[in-house]
Protein backbone atom coordinates (compact mmCIF):
# COMPACT_ATOMS: atom_id res chain seq x y z
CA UNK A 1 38.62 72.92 71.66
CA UNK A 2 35.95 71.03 73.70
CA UNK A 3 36.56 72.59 76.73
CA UNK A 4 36.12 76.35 74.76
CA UNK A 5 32.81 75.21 72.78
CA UNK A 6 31.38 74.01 76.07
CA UNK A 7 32.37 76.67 77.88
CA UNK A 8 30.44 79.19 75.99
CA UNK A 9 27.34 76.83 75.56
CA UNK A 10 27.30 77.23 79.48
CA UNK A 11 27.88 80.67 79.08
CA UNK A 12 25.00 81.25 76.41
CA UNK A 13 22.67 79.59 78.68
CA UNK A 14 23.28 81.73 81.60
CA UNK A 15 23.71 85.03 79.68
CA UNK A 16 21.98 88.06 81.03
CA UNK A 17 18.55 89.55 79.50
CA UNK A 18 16.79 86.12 79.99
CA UNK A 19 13.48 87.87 80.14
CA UNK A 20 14.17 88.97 76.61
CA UNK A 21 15.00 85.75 75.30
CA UNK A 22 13.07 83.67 72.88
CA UNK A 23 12.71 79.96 72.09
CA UNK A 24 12.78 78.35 68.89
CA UNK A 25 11.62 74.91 67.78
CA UNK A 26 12.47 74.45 63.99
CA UNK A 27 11.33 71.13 61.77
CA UNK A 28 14.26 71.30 58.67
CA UNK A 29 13.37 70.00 54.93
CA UNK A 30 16.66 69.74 52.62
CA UNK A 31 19.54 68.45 50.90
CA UNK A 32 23.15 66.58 52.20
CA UNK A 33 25.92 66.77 49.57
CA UNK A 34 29.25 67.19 48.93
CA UNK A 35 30.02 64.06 50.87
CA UNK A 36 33.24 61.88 51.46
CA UNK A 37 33.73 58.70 53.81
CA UNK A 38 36.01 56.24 54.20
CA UNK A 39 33.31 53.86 55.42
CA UNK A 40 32.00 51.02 53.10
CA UNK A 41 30.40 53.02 49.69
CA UNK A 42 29.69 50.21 47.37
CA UNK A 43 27.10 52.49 45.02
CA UNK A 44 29.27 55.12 45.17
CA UNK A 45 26.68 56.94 46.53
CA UNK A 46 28.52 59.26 48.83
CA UNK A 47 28.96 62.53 47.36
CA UNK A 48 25.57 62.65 45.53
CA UNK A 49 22.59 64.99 46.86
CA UNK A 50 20.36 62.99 48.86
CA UNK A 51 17.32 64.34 50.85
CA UNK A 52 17.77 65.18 54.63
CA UNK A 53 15.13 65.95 57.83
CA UNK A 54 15.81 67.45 60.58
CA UNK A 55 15.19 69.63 63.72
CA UNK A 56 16.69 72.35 65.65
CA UNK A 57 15.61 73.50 69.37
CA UNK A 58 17.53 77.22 69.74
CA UNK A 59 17.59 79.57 72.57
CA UNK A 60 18.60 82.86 71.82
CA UNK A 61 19.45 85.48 74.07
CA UNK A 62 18.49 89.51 73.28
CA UNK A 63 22.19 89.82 72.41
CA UNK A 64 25.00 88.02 70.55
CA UNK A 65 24.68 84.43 71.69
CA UNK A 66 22.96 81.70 71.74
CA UNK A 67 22.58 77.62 72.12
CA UNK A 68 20.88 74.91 69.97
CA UNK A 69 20.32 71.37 69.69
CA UNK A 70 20.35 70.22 66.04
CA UNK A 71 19.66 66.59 64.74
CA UNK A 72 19.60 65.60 60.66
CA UNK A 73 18.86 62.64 59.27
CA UNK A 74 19.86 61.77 55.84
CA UNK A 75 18.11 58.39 54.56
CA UNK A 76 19.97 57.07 51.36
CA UNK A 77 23.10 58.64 52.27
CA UNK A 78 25.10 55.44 50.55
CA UNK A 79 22.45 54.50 47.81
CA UNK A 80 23.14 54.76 44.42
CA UNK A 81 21.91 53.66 41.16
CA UNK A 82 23.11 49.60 42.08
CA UNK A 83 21.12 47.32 44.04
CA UNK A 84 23.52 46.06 46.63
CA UNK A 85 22.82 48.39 49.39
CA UNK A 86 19.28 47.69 50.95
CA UNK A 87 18.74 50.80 53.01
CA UNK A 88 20.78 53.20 54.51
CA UNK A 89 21.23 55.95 56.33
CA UNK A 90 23.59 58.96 58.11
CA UNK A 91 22.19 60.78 61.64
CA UNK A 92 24.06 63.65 63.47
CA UNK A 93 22.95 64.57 66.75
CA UNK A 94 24.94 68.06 67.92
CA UNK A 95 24.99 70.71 70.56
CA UNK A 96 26.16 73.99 69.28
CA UNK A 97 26.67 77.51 70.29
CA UNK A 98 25.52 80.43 68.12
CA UNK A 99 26.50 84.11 67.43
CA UNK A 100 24.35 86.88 66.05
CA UNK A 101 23.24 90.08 65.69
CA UNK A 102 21.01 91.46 68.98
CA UNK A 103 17.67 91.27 68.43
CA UNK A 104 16.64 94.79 68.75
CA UNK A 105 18.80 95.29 65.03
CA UNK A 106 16.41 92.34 63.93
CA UNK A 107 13.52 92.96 65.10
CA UNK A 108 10.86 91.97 62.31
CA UNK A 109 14.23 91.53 59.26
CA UNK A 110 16.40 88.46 58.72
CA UNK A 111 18.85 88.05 61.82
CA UNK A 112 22.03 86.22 60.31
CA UNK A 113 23.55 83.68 62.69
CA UNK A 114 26.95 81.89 62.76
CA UNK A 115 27.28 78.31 64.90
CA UNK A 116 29.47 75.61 66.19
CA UNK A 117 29.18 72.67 68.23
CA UNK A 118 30.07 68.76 68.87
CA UNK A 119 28.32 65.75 68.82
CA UNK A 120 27.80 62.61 67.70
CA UNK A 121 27.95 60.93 63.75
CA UNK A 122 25.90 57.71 63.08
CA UNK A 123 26.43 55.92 59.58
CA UNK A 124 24.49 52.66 59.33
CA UNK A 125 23.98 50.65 55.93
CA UNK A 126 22.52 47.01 55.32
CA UNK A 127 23.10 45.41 51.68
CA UNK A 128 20.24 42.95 49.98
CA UNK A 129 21.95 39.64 51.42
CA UNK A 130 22.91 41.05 55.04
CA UNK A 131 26.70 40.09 54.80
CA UNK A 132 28.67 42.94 55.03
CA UNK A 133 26.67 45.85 57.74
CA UNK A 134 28.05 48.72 58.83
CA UNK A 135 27.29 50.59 62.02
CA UNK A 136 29.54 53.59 62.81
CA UNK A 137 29.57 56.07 65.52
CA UNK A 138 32.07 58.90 65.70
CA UNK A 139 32.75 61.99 67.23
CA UNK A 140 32.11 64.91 64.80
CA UNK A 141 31.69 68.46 64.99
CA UNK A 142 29.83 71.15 62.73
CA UNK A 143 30.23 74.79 61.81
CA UNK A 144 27.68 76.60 59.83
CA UNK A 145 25.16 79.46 59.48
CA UNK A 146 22.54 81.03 58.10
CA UNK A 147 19.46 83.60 58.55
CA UNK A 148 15.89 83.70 60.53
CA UNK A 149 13.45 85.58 59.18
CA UNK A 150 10.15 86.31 61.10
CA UNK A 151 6.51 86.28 59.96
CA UNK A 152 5.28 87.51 63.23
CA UNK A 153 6.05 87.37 67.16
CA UNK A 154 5.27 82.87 66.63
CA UNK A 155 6.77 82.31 63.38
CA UNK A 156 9.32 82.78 60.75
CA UNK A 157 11.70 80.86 58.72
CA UNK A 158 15.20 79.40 59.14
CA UNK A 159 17.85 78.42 56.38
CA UNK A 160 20.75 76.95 56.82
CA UNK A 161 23.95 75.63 55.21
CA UNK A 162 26.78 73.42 57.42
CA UNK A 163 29.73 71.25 57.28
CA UNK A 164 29.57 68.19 59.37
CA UNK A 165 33.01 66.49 60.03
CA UNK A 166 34.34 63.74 62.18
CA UNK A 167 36.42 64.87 64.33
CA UNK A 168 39.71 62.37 64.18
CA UNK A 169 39.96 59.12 62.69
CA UNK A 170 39.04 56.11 64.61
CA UNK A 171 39.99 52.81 63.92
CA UNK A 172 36.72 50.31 63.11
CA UNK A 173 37.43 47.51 61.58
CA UNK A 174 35.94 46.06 58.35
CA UNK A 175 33.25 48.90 58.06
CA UNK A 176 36.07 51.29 56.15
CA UNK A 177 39.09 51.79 54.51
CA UNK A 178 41.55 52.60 57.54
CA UNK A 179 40.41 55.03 60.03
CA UNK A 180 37.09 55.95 59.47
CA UNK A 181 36.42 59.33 58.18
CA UNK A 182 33.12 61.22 57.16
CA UNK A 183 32.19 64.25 55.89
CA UNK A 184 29.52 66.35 54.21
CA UNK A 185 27.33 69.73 53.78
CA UNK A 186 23.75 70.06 54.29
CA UNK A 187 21.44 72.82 53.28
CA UNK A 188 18.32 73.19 54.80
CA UNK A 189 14.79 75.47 55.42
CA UNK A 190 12.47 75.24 58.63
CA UNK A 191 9.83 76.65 59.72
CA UNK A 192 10.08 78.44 62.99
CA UNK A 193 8.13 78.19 65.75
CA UNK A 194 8.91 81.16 68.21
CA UNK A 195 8.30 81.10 72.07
């Protein structure tokens, strides 16, 4: 599976029609939810909604495919209503291919995209007295999609909804129950800067 998602992230960066193809830089407002972990969730905290940032750099070629960067940060991701946990936080940091329609069909209308990719899955979490941390960084992957719409030839806007997953489960210690195992959606809008 590795070897197929990076061989068409290499092959979406050297696809034909480059002079055609555009450049997005996207800053993300939204929601993570639907969560589940294994790690360390004293506040039972997990699969609440929780707010999320993020940011996606996408290159898009006049046809079907494409390449991003994506990174989302979701600050609370193990607070609750209790008092134990201090501050927390999840960060995924993925490179992903994308699929959609040509852009001559989309011109100035919403151009639906599908997308994939690998990267990395950072859980952190401190508690009031500092005795039990938790650091964890995992392998995960993501698979989601969504719509750009454009206001002119510089700007539109993006939404989005995604599944983040680890990939396996790695042993970590303390820091979960067994193998350590996260998951959760996000659903997010950005505004699009087009290039």
């Amino acid at each position: 599976m590795r070897r197929a998602v990076l061989f068409l992230f290499l092959a979406a960066l050297t696809w034909p029609a480059a002079a055609a193809a555009e450049w997005h830089i996207t800053p993300m407002v939204g929601i993570t939810f639907a969560g589940k972990t294994t790690l360390q969730d004293f506040e039972n905290a997990t699969g609440s909604v929780h707010p999320a940032l993020g940011i996606a750099g996408t290159y898009l070629t006049n046809g079907i495919l494409g390449a991003e960067g994506i990174a989302i940060v979701t600050p609370g991701f193990f607070e609750g209503v209790g008092d134990f946990v201090d501050k927390s936080r999840t960060t995924v940091v993925m490179g992903n291919v994308i699929i959609t329609v040509p852009r001559r069909w989309a011109e100035y209308s919403l151009r639906p995209f599908a997308s994939a990719g690998i990267g990395l899955m950072r859980s952190s979490q401190e508690d009031q007295l500092g005795l039990l941390p938790v650091v964890s960084n995992v392998t995960g992957f993501n698979i989601g999609g969504g719509a750009i719409g454009y206001f002119s030839k510089s700007s539109g806007v993006r939404f989005d909804v995604r599944y983040y997953s680890n990939i396996h489960g790695v042993d970590q210690g303390a820091v979960a129950i067994g193998d350590v195992h996260l998951r959760y959606m996000t659903a997010t809008v950005g505004f699009v800067i087009r290039r």
